[in-house]
C-alpha atoms as a PDB file:
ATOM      1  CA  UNK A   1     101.251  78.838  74.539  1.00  0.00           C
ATOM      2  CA  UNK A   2     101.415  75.415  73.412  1.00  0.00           C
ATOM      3  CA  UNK A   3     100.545  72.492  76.434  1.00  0.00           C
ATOM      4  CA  UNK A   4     103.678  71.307  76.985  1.00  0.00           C
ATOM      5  CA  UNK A   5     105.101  74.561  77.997  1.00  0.00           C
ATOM      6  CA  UNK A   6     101.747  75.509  80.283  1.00  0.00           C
ATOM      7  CA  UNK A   7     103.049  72.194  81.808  1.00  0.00           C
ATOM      8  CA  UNK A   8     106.594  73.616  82.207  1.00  0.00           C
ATOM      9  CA  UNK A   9     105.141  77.049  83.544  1.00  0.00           C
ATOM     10  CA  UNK A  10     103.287  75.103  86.475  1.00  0.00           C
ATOM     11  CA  UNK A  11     106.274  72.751  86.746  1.00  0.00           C
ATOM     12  CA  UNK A  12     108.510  75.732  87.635  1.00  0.00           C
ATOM     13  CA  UNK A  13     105.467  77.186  89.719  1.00  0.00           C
ATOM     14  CA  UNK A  14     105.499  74.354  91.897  1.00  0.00           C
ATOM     15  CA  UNK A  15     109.546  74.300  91.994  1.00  0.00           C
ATOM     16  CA  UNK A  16     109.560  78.016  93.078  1.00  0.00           C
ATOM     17  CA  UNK A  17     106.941  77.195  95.633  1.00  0.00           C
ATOM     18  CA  UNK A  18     109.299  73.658  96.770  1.00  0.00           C
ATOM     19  CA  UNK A  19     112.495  76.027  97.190  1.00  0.00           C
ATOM     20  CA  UNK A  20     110.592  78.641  99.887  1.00  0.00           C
ATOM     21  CA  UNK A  21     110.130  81.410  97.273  1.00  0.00           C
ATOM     22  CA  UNK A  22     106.695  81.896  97.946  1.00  0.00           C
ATOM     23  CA  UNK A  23     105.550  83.736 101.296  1.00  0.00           C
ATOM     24  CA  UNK A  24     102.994  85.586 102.820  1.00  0.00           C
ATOM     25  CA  UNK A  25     102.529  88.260 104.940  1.00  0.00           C
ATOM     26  CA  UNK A  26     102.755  91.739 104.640  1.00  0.00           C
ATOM     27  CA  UNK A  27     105.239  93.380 102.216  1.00  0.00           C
ATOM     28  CA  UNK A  28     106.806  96.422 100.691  1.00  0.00           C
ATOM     29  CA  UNK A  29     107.696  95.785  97.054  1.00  0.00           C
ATOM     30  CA  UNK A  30     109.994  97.932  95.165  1.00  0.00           C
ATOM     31  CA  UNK A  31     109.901 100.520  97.786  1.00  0.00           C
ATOM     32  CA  UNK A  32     106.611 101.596  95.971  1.00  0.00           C
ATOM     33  CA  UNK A  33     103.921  98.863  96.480  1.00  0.00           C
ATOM     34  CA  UNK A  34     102.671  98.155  99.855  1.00  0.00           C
ATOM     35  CA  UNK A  35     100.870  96.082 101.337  1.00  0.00           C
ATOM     36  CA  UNK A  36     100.917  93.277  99.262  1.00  0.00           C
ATOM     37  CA  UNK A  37     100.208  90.031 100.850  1.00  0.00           C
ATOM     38  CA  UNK A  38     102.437  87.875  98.592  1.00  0.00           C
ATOM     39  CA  UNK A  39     106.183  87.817  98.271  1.00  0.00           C
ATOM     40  CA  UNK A  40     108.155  86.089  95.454  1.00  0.00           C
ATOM     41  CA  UNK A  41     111.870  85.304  95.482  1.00  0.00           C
ATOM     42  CA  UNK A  42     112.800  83.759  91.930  1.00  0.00           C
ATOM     43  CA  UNK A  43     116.905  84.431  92.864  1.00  0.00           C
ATOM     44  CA  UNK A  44     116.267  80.773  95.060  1.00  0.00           C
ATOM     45  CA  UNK A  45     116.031  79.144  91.560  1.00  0.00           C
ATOM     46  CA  UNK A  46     119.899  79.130  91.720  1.00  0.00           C
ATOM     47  CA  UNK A  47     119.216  76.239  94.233  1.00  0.00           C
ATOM     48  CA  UNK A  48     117.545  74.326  92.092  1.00  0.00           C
ATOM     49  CA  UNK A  49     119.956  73.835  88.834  1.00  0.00           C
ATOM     50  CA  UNK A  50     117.213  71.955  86.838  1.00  0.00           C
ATOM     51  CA  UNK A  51     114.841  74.403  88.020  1.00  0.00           C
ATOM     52  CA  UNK A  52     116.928  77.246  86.435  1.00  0.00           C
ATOM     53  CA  UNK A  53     117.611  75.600  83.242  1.00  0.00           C
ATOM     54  CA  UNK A  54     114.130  75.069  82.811  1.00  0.00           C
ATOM     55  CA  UNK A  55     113.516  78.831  83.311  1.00  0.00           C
ATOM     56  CA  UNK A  56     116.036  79.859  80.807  1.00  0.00           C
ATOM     57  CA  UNK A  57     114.597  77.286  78.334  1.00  0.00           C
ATOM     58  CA  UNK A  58     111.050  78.686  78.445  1.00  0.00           C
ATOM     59  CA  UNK A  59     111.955  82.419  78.189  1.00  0.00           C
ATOM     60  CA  UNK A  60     114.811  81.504  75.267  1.00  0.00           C
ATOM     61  CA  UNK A  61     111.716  79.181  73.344  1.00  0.00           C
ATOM     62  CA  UNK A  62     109.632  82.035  74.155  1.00  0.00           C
ATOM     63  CA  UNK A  63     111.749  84.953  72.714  1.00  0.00           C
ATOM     64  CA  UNK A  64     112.624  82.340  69.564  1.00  0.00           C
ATOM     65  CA  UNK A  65     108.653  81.790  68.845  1.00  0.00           C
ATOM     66  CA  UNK A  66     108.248  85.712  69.234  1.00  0.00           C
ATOM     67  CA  UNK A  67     110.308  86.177  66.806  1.00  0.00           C
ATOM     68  CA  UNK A  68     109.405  83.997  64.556  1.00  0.00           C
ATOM     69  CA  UNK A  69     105.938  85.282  63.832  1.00  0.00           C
ATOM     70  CA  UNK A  70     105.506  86.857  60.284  1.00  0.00           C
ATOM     71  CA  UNK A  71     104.705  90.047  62.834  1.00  0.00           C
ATOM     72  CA  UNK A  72     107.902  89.283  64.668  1.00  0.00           C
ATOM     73  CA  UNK A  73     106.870  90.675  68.438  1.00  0.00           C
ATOM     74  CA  UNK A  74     110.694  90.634  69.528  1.00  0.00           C
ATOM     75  CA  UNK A  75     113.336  92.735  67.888  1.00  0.00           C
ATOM     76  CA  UNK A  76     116.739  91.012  66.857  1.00  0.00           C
ATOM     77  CA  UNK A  77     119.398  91.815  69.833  1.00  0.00           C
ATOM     78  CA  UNK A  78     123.521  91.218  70.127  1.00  0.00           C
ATOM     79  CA  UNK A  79     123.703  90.507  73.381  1.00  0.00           C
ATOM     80  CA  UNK A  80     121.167  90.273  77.024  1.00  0.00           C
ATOM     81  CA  UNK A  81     121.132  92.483  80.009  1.00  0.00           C
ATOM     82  CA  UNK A  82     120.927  90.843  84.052  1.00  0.00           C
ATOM     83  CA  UNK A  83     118.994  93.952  85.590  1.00  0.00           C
ATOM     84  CA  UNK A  84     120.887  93.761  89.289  1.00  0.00           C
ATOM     85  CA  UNK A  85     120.574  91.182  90.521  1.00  0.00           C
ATOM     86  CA  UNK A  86     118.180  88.521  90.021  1.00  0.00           C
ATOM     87  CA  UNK A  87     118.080  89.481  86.254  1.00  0.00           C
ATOM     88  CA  UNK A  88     121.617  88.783  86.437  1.00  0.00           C
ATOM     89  CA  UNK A  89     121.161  85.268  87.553  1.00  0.00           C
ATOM     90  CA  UNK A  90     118.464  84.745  84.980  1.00  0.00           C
ATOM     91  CA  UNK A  91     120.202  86.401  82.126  1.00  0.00           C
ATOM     92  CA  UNK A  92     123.723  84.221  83.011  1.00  0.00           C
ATOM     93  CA  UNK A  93     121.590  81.504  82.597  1.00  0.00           C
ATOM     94  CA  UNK A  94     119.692  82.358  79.162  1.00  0.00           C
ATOM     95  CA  UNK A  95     122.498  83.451  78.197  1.00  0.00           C
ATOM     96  CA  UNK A  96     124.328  79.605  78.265  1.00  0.00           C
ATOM     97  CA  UNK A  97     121.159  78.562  76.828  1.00  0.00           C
ATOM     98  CA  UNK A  98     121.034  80.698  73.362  1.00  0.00           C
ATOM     99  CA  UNK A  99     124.845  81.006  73.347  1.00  0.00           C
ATOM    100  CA  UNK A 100     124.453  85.226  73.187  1.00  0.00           C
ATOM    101  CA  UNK A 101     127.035  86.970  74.899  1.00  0.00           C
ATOM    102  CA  UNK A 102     125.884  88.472  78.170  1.00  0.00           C
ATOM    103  CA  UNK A 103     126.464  92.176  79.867  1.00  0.00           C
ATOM    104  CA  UNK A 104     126.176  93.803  83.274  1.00  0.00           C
ATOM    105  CA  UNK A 105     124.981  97.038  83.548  1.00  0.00           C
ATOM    106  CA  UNK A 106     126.481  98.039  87.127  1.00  0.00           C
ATOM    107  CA  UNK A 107     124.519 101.152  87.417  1.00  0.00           C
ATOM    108  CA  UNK A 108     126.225 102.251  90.973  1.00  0.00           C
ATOM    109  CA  UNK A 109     129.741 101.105  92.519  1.00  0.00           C
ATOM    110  CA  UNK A 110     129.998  97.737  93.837  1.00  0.00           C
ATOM    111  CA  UNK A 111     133.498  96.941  95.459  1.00  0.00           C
ATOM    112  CA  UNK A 112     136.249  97.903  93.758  1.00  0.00           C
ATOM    113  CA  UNK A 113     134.006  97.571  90.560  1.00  0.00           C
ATOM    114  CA  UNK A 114     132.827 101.446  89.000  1.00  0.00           C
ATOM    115  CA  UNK A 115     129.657 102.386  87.766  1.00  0.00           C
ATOM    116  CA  UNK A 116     129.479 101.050  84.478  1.00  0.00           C
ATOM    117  CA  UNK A 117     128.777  97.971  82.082  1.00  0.00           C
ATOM    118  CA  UNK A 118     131.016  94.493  82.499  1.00  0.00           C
ATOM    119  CA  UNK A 119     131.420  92.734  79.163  1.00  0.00           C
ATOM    120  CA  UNK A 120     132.109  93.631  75.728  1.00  0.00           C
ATOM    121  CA  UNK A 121     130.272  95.503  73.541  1.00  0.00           C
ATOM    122  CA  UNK A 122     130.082  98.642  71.414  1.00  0.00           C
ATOM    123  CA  UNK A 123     128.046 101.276  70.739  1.00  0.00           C
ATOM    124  CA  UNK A 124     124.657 100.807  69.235  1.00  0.00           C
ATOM    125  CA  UNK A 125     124.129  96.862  69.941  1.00  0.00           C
ATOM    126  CA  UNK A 126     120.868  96.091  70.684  1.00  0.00           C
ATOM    127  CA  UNK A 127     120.069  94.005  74.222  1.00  0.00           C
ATOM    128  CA  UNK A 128     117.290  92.406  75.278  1.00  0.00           C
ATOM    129  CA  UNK A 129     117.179  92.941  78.817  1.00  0.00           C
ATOM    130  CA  UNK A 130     116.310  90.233  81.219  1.00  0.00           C
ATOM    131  CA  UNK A 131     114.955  90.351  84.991  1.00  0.00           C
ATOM    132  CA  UNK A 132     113.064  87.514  87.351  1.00  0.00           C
ATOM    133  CA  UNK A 133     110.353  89.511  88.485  1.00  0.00           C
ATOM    134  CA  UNK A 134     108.488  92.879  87.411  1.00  0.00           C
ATOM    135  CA  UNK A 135     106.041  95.387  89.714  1.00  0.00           C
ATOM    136  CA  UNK A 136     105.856  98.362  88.481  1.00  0.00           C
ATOM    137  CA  UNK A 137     108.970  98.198  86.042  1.00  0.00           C
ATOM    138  CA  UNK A 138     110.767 100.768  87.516  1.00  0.00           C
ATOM    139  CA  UNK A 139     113.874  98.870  87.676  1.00  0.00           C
ATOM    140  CA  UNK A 140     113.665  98.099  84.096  1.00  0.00           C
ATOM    141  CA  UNK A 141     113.024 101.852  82.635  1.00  0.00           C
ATOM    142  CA  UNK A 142     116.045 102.566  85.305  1.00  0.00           C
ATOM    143  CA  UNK A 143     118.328  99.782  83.658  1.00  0.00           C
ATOM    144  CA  UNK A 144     116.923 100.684  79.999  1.00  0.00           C
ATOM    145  CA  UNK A 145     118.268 104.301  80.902  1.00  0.00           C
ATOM    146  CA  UNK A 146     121.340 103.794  82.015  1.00  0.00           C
ATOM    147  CA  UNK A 147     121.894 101.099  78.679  1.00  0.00           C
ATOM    148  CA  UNK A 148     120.915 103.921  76.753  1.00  0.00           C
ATOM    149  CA  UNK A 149     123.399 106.606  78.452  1.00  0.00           C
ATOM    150  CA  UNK A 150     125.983 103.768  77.205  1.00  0.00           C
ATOM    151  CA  UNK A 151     124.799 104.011  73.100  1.00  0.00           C
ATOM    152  CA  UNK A 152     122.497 100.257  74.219  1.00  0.00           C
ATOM    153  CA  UNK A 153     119.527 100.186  72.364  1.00  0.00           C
ATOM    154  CA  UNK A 154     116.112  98.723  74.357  1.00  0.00           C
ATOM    155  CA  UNK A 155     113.411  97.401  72.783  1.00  0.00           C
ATOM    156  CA  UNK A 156     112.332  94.254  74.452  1.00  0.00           C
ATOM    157  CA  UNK A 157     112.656  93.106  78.173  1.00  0.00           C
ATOM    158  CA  UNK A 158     112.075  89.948  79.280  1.00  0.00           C
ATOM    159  CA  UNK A 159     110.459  88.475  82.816  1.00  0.00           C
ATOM    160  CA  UNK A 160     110.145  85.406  83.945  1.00  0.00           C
ATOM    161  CA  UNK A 161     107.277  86.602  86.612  1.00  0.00           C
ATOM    162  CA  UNK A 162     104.827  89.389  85.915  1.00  0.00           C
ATOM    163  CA  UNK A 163     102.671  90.741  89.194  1.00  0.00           C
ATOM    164  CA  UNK A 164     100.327  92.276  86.239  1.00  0.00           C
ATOM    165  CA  UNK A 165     100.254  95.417  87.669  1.00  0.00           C
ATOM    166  CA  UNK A 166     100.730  97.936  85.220  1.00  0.00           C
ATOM    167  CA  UNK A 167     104.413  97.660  83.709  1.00  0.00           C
ATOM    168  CA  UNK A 168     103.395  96.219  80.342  1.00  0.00           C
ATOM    169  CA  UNK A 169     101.418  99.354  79.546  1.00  0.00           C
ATOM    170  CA  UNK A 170     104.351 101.789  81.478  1.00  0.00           C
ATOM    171  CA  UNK A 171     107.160  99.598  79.475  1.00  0.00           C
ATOM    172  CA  UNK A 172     105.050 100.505  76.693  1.00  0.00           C
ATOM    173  CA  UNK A 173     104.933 104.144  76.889  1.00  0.00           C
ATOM    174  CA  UNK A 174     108.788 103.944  77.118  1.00  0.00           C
ATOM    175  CA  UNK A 175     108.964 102.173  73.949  1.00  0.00           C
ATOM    176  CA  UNK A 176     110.078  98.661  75.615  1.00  0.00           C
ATOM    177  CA  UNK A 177     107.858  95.893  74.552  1.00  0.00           C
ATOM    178  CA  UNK A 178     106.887  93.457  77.785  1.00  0.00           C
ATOM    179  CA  UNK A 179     107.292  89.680  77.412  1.00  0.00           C
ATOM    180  CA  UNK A 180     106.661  87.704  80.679  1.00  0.00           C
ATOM    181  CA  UNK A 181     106.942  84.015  81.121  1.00  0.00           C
ATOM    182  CA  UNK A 182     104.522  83.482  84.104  1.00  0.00           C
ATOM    183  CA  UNK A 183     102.035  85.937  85.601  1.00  0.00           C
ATOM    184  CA  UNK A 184     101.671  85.630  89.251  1.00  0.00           C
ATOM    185  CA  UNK A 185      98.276  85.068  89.038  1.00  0.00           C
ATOM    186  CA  UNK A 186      98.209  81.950  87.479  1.00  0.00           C
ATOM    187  CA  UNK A 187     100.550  80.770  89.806  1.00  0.00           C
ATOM    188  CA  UNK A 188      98.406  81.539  92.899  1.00  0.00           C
ATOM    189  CA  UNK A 189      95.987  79.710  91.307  1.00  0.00           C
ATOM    190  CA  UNK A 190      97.623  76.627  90.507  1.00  0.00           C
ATOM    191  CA  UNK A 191      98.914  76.731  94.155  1.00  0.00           C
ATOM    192  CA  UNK A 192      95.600  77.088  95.462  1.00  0.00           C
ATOM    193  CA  UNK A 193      93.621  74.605  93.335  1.00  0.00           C
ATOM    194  CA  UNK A 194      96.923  72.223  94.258  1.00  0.00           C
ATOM    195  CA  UNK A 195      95.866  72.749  98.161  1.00  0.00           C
ATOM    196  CA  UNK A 196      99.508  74.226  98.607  1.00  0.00           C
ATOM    197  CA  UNK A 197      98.229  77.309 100.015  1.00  0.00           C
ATOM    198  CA  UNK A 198      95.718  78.391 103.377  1.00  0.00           C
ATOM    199  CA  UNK A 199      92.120  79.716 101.421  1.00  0.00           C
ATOM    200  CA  UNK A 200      92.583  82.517 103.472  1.00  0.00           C
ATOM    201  CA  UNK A 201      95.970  83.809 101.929  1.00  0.00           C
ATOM    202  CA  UNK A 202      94.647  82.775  98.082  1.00  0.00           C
ATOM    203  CA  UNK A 203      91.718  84.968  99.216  1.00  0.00           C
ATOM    204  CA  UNK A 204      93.507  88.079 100.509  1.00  0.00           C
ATOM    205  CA  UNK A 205      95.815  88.072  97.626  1.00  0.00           C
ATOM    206  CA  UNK A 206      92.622  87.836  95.167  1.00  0.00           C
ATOM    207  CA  UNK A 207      91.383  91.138  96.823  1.00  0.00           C
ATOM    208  CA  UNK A 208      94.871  92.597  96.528  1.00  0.00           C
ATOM    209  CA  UNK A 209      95.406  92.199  93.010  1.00  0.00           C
ATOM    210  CA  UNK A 210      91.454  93.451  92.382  1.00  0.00           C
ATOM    211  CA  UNK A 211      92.384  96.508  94.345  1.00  0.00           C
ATOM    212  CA  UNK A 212      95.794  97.044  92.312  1.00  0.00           C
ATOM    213  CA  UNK A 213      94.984  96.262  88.635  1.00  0.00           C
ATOM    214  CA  UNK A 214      94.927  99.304  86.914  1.00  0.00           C
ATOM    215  CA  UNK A 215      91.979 100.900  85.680  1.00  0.00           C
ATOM    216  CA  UNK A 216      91.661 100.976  82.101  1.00  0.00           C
ATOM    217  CA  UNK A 217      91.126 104.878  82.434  1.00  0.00           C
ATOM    218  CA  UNK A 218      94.608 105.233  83.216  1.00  0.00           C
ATOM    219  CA  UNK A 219      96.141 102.948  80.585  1.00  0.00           C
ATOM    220  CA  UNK A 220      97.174 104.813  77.366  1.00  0.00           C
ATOM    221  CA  UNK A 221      95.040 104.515  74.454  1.00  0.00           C
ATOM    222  CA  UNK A 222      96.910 101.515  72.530  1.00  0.00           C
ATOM    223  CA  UNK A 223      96.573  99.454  75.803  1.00  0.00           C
ATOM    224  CA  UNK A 224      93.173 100.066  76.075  1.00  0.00           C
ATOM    225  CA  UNK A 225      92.081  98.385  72.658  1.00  0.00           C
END
């Protein structure tokens, strides 16, 4: 990561943190993870226009770079994937800023809308699949599935916030490669060394994310090298 785009990271750090997305407390994530003193809303980025273009700017320069290694660390895809819903938002945006066509995997009935996938496209394209925010990446696999049952080939999903706790190496195991903008702890740290945040709160998420890293005994081999 070049300077100028650690400068855009922080940038959108502080812009998330401007719009309310940032709270603390006490918090359920994902129906799986409890107790986890920090909550992150990246859907209020839709509030902030520039704020959103800038996010769909750093993950499009950051899937272009990727890819543009001699050792090319993201496979060529037809179109992106929203994972419901905040991916949505984030993928409607990258998708006007690469010009690639954009679907919606609807993976239960919404309205008068069925189960299914809006927008065009035909079996075997290959989509990179987009969310704001991953935990455990169970919402990914779930979305990569139900692609899949549709003849959509996964390889790469992209995040514009990464908790770091454990979905690169689970994405992994799936075959879905893990790029991720921003890791949450880097933001916590800008916001405390920025005096945006109480010491108390930096200090009970530090011990939070100690206490929920995974152990590198239950990584898989290739994650623990």
């Amino acid at each position: 990561m070049n300077r100028s785009q650690a400068l855009d990271n922080l940038w959108l750090a502080r812009a998330l943190y401007d719009l309310g997305a940032v709270s603390f407390g006490d918090f359920t994530l994902g129906g799986t993870t409890t107790n986890s003193p920090v909550f992150i809303n990246p859907k209020l980025l839709i509030s902030n226009p520039m704020a959103l273009r800038v996010a769909a700017k750093l993950m499009h320069q950051e899937v272009t770079l990727a890819q543009s290694l001699r050792r090319a660390r993201v496979h060529p895809y037809d179109v992106v994937a929203g994972v419901p819903v905040g991916g949505l938002l984030l993928a409607t945006a990258f998708s006007l800023e690469s010009s690639v066509p954009l679907i919606y995997p609807r993976l239960k009935p919404e309205g008068t809308g069925p189960r299914g996938i809006e927008g065009r496209y035909r079996s075997g394209m290959r989509a990179l699949l987009i969310d704001d925010l991953i935990t455990g990446g169970r919402s990914i696999l779930e979305t990569a599935t139900f692609l899949e049952e549709h003849d959509i080939v996964v390889h790469d999903a992209l995040v514009l916030i990464d908790r770091d706790m454990g979905a690169h190496a689970r994405l992994k195991a799936q075959g879905i490669n893990l790029i991720s903008i921003i890791k949450l702890d880097v933001m916590m740290k800008f916001y405390s060394s920025a005096g945006l945040i109480d010491p108390d709160d930096y200090q009970r998420y530090l011990t939070f994310a100690k206490q929920s890293t995974p152990s590198r005994s239950a990584l898989p081999e290739a994650e623990k090298k």
